[in-house]
N, C-alpha and C. Protein backbone atom coordinates (compact mmCIF):
# COMPACT_ATOMS: atom_id res chain seq x y z
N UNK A 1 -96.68 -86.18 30.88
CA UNK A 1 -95.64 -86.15 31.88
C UNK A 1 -94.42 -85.36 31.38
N UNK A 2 -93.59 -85.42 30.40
CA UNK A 2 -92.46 -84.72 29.86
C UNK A 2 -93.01 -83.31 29.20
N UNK A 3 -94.05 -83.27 29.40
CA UNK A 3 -94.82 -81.40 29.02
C UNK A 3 -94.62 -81.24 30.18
N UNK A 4 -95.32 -81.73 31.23
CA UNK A 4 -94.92 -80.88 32.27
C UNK A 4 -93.50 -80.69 33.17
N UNK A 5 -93.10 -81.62 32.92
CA UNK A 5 -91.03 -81.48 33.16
C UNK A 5 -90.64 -80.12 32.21
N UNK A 6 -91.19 -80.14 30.97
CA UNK A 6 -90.78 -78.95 30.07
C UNK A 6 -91.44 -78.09 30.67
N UNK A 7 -92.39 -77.84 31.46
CA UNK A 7 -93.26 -76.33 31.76
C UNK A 7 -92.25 -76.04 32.79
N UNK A 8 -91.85 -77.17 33.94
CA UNK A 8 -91.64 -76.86 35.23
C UNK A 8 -90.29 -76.07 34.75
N UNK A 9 -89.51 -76.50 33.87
CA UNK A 9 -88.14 -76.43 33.94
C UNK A 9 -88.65 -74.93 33.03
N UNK A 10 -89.02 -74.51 32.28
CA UNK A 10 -89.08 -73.37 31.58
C UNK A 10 -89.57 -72.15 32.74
N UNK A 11 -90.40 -72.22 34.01
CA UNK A 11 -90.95 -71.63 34.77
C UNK A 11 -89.32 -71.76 35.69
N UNK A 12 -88.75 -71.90 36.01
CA UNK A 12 -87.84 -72.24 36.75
C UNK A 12 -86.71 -71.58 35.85
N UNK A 13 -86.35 -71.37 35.23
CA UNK A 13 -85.58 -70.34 34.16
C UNK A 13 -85.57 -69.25 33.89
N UNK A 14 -87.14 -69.02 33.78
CA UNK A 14 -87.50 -67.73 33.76
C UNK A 14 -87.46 -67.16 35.25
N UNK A 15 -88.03 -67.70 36.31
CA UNK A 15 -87.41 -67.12 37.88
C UNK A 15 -86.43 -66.79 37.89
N UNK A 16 -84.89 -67.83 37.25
CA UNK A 16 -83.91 -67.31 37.67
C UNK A 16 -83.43 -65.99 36.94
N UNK A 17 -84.06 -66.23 35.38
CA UNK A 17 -83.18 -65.10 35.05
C UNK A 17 -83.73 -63.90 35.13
N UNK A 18 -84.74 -63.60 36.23
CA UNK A 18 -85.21 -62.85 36.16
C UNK A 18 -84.80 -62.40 37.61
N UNK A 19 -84.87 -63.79 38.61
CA UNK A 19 -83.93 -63.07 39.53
C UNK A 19 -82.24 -62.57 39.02
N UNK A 20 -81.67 -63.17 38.53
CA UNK A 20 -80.73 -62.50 37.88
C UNK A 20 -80.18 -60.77 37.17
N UNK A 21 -81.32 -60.76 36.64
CA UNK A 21 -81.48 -59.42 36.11
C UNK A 21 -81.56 -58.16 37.30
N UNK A 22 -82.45 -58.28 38.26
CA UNK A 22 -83.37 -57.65 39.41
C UNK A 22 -81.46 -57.47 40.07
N UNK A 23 -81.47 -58.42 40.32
CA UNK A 23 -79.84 -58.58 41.57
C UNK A 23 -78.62 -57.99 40.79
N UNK A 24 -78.67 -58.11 39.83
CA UNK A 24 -77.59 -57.69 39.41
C UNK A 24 -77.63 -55.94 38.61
N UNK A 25 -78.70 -55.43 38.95
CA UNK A 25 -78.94 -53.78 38.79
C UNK A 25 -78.32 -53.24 39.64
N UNK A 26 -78.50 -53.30 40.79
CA UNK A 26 -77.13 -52.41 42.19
C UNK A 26 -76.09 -52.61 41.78
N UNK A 27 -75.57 -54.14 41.76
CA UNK A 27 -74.48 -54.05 41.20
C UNK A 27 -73.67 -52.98 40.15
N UNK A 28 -74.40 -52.96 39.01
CA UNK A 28 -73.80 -52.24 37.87
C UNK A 28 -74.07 -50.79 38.54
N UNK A 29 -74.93 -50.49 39.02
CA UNK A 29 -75.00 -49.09 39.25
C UNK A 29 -73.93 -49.02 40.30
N UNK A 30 -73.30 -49.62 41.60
CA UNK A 30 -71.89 -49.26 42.19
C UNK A 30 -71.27 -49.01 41.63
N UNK A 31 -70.72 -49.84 40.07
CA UNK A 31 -69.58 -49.55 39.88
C UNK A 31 -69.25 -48.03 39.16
N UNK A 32 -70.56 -47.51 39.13
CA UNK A 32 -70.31 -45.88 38.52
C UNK A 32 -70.85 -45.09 39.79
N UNK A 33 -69.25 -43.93 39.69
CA UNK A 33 -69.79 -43.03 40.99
C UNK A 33 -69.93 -41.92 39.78
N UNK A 34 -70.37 -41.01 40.14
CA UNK A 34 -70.58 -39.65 39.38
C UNK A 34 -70.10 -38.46 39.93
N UNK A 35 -69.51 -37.81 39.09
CA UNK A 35 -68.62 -36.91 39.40
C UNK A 35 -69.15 -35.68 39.21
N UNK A 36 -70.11 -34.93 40.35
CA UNK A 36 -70.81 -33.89 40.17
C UNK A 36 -70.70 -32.43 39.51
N UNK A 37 -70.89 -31.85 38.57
CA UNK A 37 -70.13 -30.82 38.46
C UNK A 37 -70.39 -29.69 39.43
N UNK A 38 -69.20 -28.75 40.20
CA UNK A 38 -69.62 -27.73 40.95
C UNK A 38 -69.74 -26.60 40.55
N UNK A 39 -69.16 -26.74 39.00
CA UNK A 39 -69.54 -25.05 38.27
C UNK A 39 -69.74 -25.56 36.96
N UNK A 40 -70.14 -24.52 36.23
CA UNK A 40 -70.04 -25.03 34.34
C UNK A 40 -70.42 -23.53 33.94
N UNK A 41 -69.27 -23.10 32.92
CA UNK A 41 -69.99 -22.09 31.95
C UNK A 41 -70.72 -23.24 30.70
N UNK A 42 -71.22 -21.91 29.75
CA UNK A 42 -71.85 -22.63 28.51
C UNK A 42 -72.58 -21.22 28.01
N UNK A 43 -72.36 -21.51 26.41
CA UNK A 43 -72.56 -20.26 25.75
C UNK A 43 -72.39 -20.74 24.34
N UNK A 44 -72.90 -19.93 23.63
CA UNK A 44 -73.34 -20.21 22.05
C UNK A 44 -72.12 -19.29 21.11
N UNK A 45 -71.45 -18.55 21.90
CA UNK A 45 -70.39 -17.26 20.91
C UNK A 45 -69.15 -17.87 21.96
N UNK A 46 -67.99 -18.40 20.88
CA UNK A 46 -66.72 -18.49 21.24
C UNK A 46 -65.64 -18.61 19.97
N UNK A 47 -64.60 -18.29 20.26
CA UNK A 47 -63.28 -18.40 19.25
C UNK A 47 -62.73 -19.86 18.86
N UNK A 48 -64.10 -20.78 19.54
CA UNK A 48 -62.84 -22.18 18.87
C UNK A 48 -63.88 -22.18 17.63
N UNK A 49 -62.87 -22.59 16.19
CA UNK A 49 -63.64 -22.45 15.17
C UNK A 49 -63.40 -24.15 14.95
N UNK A 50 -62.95 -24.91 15.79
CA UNK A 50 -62.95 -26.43 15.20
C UNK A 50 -63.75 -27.21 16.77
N UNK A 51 -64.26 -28.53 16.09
CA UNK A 51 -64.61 -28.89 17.67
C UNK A 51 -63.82 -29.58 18.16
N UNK A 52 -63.80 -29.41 19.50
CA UNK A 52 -62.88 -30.18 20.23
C UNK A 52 -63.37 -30.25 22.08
N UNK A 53 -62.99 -31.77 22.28
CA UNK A 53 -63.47 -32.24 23.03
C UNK A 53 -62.33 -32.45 24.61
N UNK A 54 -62.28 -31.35 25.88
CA UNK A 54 -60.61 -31.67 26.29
C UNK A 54 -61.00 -31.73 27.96
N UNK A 55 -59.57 -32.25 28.54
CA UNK A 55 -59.61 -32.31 30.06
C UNK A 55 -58.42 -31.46 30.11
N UNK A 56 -58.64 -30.24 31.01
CA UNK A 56 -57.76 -29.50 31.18
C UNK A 56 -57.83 -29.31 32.96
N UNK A 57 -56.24 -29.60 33.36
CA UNK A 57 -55.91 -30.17 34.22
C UNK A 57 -54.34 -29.11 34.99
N UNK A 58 -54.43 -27.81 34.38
CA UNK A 58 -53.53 -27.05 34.77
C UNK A 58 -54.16 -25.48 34.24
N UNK A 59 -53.02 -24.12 35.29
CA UNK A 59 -53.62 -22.99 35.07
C UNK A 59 -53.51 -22.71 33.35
N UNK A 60 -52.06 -22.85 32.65
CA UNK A 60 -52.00 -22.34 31.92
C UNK A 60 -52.53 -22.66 30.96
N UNK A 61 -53.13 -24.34 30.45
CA UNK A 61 -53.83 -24.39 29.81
C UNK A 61 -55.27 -23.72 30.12
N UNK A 62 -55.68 -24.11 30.95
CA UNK A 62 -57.06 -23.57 31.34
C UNK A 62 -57.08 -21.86 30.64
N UNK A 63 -56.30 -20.89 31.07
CA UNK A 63 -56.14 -19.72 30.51
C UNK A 63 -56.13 -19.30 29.05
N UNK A 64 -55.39 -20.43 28.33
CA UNK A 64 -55.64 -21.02 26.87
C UNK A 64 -57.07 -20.79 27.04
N UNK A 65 -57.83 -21.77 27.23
CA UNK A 65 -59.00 -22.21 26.59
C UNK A 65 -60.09 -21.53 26.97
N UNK A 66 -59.90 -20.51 28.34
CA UNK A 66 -60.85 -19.35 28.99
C UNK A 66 -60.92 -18.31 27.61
N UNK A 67 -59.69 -18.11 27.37
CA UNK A 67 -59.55 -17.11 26.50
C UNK A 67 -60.29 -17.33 24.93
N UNK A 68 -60.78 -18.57 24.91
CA UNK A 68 -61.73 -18.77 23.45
C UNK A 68 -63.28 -18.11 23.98
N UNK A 69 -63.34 -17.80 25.43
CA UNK A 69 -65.00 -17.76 25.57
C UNK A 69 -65.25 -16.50 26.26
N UNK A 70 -63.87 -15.59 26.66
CA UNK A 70 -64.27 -14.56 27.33
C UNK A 70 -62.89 -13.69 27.55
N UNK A 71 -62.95 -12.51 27.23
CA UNK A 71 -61.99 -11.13 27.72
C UNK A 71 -61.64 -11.09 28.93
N UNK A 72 -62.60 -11.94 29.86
CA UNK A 72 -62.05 -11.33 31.51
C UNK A 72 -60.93 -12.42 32.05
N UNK A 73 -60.56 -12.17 32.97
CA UNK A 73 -59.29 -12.95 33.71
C UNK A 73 -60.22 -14.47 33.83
N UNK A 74 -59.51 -15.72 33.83
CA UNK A 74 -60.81 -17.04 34.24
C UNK A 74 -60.60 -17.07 35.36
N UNK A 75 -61.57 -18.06 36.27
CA UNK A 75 -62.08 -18.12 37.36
C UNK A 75 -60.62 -19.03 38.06
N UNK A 76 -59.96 -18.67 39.46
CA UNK A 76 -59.05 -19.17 39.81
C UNK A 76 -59.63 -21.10 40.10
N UNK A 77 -59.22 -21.60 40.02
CA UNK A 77 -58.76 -23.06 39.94
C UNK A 77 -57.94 -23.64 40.79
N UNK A 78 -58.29 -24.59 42.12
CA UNK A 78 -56.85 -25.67 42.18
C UNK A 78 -57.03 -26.89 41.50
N UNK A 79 -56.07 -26.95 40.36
CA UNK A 79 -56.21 -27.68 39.76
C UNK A 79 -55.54 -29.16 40.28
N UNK A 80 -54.74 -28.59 42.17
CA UNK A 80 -54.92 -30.24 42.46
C UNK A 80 -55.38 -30.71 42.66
N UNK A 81 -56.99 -30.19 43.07
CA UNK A 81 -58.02 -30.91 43.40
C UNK A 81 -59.36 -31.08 42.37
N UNK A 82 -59.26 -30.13 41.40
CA UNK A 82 -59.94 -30.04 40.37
C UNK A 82 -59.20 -30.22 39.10
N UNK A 83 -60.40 -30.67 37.98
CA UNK A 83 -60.13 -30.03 36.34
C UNK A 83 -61.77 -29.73 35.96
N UNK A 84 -61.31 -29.49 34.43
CA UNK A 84 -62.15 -28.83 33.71
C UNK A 84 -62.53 -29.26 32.40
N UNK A 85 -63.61 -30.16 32.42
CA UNK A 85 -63.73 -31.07 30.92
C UNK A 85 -64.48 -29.96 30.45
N UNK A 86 -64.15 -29.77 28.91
CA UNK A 86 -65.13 -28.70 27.85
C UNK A 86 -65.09 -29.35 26.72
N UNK A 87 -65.95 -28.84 26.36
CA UNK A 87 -66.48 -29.36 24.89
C UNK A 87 -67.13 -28.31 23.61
N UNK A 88 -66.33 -28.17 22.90
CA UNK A 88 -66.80 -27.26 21.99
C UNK A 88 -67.02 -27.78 20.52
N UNK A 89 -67.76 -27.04 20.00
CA UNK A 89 -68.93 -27.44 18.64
C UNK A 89 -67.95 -27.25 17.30
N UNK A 90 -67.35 -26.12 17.63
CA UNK A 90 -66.52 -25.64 16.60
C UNK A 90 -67.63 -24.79 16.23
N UNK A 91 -67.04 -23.75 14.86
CA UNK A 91 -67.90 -22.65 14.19
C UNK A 91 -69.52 -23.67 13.55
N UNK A 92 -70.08 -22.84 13.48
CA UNK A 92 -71.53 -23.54 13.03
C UNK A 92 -72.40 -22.18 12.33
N UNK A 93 -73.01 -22.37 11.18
CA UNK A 93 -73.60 -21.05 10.32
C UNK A 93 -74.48 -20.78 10.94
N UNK A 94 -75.52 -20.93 11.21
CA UNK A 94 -76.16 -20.24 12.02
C UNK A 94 -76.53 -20.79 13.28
N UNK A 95 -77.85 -20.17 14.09
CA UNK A 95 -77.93 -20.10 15.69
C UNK A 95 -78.89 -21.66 15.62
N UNK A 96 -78.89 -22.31 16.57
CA UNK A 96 -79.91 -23.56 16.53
C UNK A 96 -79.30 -24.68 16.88
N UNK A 97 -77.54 -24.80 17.10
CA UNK A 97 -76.79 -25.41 17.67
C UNK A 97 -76.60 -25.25 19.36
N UNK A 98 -75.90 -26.32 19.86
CA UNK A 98 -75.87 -26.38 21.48
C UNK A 98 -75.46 -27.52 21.57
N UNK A 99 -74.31 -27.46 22.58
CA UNK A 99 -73.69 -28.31 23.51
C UNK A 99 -73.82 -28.43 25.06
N UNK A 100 -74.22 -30.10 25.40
CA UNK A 100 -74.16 -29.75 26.72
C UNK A 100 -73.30 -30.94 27.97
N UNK A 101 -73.07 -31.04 28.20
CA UNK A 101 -72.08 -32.37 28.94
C UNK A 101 -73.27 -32.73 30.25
N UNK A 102 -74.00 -33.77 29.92
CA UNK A 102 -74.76 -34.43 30.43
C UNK A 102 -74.49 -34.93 31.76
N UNK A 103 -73.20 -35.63 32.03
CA UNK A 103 -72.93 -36.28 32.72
C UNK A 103 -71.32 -36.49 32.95
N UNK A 104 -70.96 -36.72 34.33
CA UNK A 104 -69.60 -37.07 34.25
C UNK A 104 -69.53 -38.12 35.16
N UNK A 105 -69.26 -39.19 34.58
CA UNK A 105 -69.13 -40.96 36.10
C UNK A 105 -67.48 -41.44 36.04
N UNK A 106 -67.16 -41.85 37.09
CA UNK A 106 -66.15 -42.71 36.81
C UNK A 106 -66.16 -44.04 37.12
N UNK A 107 -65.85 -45.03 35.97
CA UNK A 107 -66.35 -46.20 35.75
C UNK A 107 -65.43 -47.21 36.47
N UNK A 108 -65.52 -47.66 37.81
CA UNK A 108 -64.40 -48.59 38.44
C UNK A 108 -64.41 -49.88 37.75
N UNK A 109 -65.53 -50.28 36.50
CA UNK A 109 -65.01 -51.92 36.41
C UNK A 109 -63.89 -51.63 34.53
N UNK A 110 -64.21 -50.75 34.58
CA UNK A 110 -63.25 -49.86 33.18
C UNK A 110 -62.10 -49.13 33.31
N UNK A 111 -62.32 -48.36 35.09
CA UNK A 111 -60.99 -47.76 34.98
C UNK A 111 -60.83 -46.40 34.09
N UNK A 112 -61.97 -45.45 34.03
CA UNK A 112 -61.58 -44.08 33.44
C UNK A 112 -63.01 -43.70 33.63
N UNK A 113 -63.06 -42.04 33.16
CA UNK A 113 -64.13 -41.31 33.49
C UNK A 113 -64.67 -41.71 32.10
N UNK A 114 -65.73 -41.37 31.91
CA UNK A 114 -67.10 -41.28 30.95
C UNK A 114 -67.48 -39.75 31.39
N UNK A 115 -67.39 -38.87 30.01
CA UNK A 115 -67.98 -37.89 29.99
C UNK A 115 -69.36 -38.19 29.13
N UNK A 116 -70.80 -37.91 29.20
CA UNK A 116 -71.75 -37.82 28.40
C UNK A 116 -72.12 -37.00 27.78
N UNK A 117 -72.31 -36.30 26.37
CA UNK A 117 -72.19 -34.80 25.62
C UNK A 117 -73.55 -35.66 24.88
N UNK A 118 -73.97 -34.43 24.67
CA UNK A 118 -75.17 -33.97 23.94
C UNK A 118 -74.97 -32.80 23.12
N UNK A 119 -75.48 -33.10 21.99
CA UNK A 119 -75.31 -32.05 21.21
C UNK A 119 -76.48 -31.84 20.01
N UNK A 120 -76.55 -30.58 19.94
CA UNK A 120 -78.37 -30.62 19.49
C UNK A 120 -77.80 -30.08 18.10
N UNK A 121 -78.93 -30.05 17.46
CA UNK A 121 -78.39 -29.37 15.87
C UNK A 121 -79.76 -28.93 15.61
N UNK A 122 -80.14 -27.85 14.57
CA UNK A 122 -81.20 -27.83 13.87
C UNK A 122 -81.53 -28.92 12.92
N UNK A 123 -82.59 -28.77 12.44
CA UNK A 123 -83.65 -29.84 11.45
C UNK A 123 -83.44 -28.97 10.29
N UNK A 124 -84.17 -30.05 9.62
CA UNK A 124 -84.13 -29.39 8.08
C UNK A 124 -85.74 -28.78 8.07
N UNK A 125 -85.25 -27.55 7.76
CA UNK A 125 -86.22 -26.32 7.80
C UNK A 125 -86.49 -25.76 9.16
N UNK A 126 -85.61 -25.54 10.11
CA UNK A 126 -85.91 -24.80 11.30
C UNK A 126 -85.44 -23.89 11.20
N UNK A 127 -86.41 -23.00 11.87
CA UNK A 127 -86.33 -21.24 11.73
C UNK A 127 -85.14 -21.12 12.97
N UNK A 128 -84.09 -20.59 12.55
CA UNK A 128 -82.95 -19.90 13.63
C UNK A 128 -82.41 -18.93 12.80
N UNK A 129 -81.75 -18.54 14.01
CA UNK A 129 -81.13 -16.99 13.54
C UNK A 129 -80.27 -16.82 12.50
N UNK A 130 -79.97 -16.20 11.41
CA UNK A 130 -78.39 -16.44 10.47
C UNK A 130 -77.40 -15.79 10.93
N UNK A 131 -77.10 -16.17 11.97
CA UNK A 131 -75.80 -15.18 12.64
C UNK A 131 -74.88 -16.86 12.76
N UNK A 132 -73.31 -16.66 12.53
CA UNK A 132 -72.48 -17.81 13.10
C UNK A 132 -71.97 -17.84 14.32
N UNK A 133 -72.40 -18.98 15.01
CA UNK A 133 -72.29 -19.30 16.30
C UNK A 133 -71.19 -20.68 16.81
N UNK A 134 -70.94 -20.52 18.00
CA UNK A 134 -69.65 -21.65 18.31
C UNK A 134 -69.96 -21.89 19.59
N UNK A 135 -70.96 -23.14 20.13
CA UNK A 135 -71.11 -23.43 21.12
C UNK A 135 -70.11 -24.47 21.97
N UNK A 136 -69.83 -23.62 23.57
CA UNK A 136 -69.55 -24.62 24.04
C UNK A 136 -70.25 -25.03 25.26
N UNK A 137 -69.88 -25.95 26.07
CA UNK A 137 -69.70 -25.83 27.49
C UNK A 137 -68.62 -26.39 28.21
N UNK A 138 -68.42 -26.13 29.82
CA UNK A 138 -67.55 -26.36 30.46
C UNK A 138 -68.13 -26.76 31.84
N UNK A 139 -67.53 -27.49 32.60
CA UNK A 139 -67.81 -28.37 33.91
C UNK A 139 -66.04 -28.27 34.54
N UNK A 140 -66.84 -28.30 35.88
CA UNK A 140 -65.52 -27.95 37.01
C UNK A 140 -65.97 -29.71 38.07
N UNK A 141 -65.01 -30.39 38.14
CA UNK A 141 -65.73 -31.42 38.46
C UNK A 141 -64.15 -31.97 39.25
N UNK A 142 -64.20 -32.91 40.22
CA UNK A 142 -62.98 -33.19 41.31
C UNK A 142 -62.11 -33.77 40.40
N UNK A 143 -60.61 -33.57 40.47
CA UNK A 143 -60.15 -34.35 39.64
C UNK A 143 -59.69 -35.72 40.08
N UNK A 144 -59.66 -36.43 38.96
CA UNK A 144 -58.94 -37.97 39.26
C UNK A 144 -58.27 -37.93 37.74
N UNK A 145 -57.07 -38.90 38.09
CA UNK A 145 -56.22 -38.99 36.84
C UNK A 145 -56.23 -40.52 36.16
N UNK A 146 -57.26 -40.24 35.63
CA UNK A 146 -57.79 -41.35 35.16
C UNK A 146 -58.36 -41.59 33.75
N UNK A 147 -58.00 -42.64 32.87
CA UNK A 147 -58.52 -41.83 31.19
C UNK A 147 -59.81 -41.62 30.83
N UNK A 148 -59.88 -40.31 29.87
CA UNK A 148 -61.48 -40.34 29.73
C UNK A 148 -62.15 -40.43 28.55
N UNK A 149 -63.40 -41.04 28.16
CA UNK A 149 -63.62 -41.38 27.38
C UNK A 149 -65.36 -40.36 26.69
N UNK A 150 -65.52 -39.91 25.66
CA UNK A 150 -66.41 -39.29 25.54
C UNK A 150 -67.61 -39.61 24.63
N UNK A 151 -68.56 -39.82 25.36
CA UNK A 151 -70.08 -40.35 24.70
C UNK A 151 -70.70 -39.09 24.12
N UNK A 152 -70.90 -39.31 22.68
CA UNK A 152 -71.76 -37.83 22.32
C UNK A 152 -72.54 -38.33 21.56
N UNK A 153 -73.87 -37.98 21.95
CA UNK A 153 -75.17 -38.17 20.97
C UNK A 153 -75.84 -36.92 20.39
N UNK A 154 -76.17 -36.89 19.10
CA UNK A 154 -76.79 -35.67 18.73
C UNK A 154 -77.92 -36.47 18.56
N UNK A 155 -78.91 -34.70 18.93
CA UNK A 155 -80.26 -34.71 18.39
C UNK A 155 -80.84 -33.97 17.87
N UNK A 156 -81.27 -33.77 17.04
CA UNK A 156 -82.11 -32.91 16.11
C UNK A 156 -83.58 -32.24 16.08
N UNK A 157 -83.11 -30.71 16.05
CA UNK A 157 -84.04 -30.05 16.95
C UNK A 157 -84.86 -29.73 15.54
N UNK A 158 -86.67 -30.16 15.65
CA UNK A 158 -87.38 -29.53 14.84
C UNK A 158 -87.55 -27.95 14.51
């Protein structure tokens, strides 16, 4: 008799927390909207020789930081309705590096954006080029003024 009070009640636990789990997936996924990007450069040759990770949120910075990746005029911007998260590697010896910004959400039960970066590296003993390279990328994404926080995982390319 008290085995089966212990089965019933263990079967009855596991329902709930399993309804639990199931119900509470929408949930967590509302509270992140994602912030699509509508443009992105990205390129392996640039002038930032340190890495750095930024939200740029006006022309003249933006013109700053165009000017690490290219000679031509940058792409016009309203930056009241837009910014421009980038992410750069800094200098790196040779070719086999890459950056890429995965993702951009903004997190309503946190209160700031989440940028997601990826960043690849060579392995030990992978054939790449010996030229020095400085990867970045860049995303054009709606703005909100809101703080942001940056997830970067590397992975290591055989």
């Amino acid at each position: 008799m008290n085995r089966r009070k212990i089965l019933m009640w263990a079967c009855l636990g596991l329902a709930v927390g399993f309804w639990l789990c199931v119900a509470s997936e929408p949930a967590l996924a509302q509270v992140r909207d994602e912030l699509r990007p509508l443009q992105h450069w990205r390129g392996i040759y640039s002038d930032a020789r340190m890495p750095a990770r930024l939200v740029i949120k006006d022309p003249r910075t933006w013109a700053e930081i165009w000017r690490l990746t290219s000679n031509e005029d940058p792409p016009r911007i309203d930056f009241r309705r837009f910014m421009v998260i980038a992410c750069f590697m800094g200098q790196r010896p040779t070719g086999g590096y890459a950056v890429e910004i995965t993702g951009v959400y903004y997190d309503r039960s946190l209160d700031r954006i989440i940028v997601q970066v990826t960043q690849f590296v060579p392995g030990p003993g992978a054939i790449v080029p010996q030229v020095i390279t400085s990867p970045y990328h860049m995303v054009l994404v709606p703005r909100l003024d809101k703080p942001v926080h940056f997830q970067v995982r590397t992975i290591v390319r055989p």
